[in-house]
C-alpha atoms as a PDB file:
ATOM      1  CA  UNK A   1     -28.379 -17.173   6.629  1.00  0.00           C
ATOM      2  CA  UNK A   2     -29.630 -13.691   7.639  1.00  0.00           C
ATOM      3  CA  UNK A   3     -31.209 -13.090  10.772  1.00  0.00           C
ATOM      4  CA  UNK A   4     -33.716 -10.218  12.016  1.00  0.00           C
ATOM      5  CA  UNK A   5     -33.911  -8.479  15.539  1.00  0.00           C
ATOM      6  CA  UNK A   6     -37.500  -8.106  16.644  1.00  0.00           C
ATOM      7  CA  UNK A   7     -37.572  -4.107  18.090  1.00  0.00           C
ATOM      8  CA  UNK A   8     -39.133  -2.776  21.211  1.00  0.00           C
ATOM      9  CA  UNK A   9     -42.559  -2.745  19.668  1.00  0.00           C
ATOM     10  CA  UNK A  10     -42.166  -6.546  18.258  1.00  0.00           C
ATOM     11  CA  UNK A  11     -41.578  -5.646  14.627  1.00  0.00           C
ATOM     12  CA  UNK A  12     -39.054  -7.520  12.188  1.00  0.00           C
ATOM     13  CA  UNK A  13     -37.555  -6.030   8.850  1.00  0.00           C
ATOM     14  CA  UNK A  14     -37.068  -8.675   6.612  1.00  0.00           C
ATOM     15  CA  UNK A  15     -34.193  -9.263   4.561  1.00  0.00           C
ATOM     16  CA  UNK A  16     -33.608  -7.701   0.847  1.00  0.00           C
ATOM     17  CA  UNK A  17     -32.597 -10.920  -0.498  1.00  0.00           C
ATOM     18  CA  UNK A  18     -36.225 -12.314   1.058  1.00  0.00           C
ATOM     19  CA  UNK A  19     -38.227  -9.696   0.281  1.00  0.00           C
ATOM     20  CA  UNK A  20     -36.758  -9.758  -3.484  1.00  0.00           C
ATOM     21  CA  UNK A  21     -37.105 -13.560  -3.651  1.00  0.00           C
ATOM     22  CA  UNK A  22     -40.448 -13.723  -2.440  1.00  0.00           C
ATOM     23  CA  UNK A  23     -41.644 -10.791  -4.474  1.00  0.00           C
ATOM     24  CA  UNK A  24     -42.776  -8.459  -1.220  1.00  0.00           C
ATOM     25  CA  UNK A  25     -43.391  -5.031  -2.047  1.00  0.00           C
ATOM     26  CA  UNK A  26     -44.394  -1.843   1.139  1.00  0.00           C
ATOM     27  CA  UNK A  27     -47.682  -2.497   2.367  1.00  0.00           C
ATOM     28  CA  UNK A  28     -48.353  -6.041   1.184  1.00  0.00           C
ATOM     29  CA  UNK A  29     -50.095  -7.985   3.798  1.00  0.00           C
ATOM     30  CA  UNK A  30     -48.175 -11.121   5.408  1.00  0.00           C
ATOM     31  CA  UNK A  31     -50.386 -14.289   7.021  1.00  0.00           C
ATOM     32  CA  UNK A  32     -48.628 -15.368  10.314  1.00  0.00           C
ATOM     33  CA  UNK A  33     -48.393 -18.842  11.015  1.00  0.00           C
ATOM     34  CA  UNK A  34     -47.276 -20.548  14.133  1.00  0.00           C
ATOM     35  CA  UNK A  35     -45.741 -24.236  12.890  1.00  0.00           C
ATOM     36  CA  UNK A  36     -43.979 -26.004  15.971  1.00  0.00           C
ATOM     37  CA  UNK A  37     -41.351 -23.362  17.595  1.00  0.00           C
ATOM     38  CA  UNK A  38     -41.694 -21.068  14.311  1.00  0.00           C
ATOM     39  CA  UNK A  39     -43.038 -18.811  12.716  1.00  0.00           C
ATOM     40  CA  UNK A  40     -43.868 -18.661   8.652  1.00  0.00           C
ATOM     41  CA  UNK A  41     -44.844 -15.431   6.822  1.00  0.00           C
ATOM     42  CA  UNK A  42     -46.951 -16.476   3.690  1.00  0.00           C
ATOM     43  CA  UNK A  43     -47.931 -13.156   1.395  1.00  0.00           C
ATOM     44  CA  UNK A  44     -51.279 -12.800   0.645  1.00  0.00           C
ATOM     45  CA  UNK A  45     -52.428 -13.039  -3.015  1.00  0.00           C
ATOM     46  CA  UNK A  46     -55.608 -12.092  -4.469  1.00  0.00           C
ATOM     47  CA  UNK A  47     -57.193 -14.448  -6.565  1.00  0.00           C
ATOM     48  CA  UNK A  48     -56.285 -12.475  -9.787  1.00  0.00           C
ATOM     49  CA  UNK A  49     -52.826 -12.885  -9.258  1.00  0.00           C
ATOM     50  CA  UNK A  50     -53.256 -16.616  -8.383  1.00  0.00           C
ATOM     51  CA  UNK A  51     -55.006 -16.797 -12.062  1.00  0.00           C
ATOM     52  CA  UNK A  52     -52.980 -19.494 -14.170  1.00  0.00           C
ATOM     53  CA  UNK A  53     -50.247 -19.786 -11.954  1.00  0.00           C
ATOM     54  CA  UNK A  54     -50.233 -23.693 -11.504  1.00  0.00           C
ATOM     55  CA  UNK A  55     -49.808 -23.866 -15.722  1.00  0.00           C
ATOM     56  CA  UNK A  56     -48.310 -26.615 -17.009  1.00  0.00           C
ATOM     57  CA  UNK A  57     -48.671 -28.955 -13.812  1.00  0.00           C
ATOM     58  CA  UNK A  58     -48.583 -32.433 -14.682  1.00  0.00           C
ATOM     59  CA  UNK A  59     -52.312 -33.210 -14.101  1.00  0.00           C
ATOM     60  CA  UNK A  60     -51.719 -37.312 -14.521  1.00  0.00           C
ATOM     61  CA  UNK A  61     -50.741 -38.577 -10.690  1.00  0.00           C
ATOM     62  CA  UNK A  62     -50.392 -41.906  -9.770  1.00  0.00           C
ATOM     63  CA  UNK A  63     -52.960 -42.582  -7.492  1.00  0.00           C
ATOM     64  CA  UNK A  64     -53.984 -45.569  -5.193  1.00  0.00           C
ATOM     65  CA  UNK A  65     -56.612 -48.093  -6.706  1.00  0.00           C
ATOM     66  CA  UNK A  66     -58.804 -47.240  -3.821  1.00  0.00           C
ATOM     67  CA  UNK A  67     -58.585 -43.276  -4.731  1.00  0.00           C
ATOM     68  CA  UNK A  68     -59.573 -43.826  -8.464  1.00  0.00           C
END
């Protein structure tokens, strides 16, 4: 598992494999979330790019009777 130093001025390169996984290119904005004793980076997508991307998602869930 790769692991990051945070520098004097509390930044954090993240990994290649990450970045490449993930899709992060320079200058793309990261939301910072605290969750228990870490933190998560989530990339921020505009709604264009969302567009579509939940295609082919089962849409029949079971659900409880009282949720119907």
């Amino acid at each position: 598992m790769p692991k990051v130093t945070v520098s004097p001025k509390y930044q954090v390169v993240i990994p290649r494999e990450a970045r490449e996984a993930m899709g992060i290119a320079p200058g793309e904005k990261l939301e910072v979330f605290q969750y228990g004793n870490r933190l998560e980076y989530v990339p921020v997508r505009r709604m264009r790019e969302l567009r579509g991307f939940l295609k082919g998602l089962d849409p029949d869930v079971k659900r409880d009777k009282d949720r119907i």
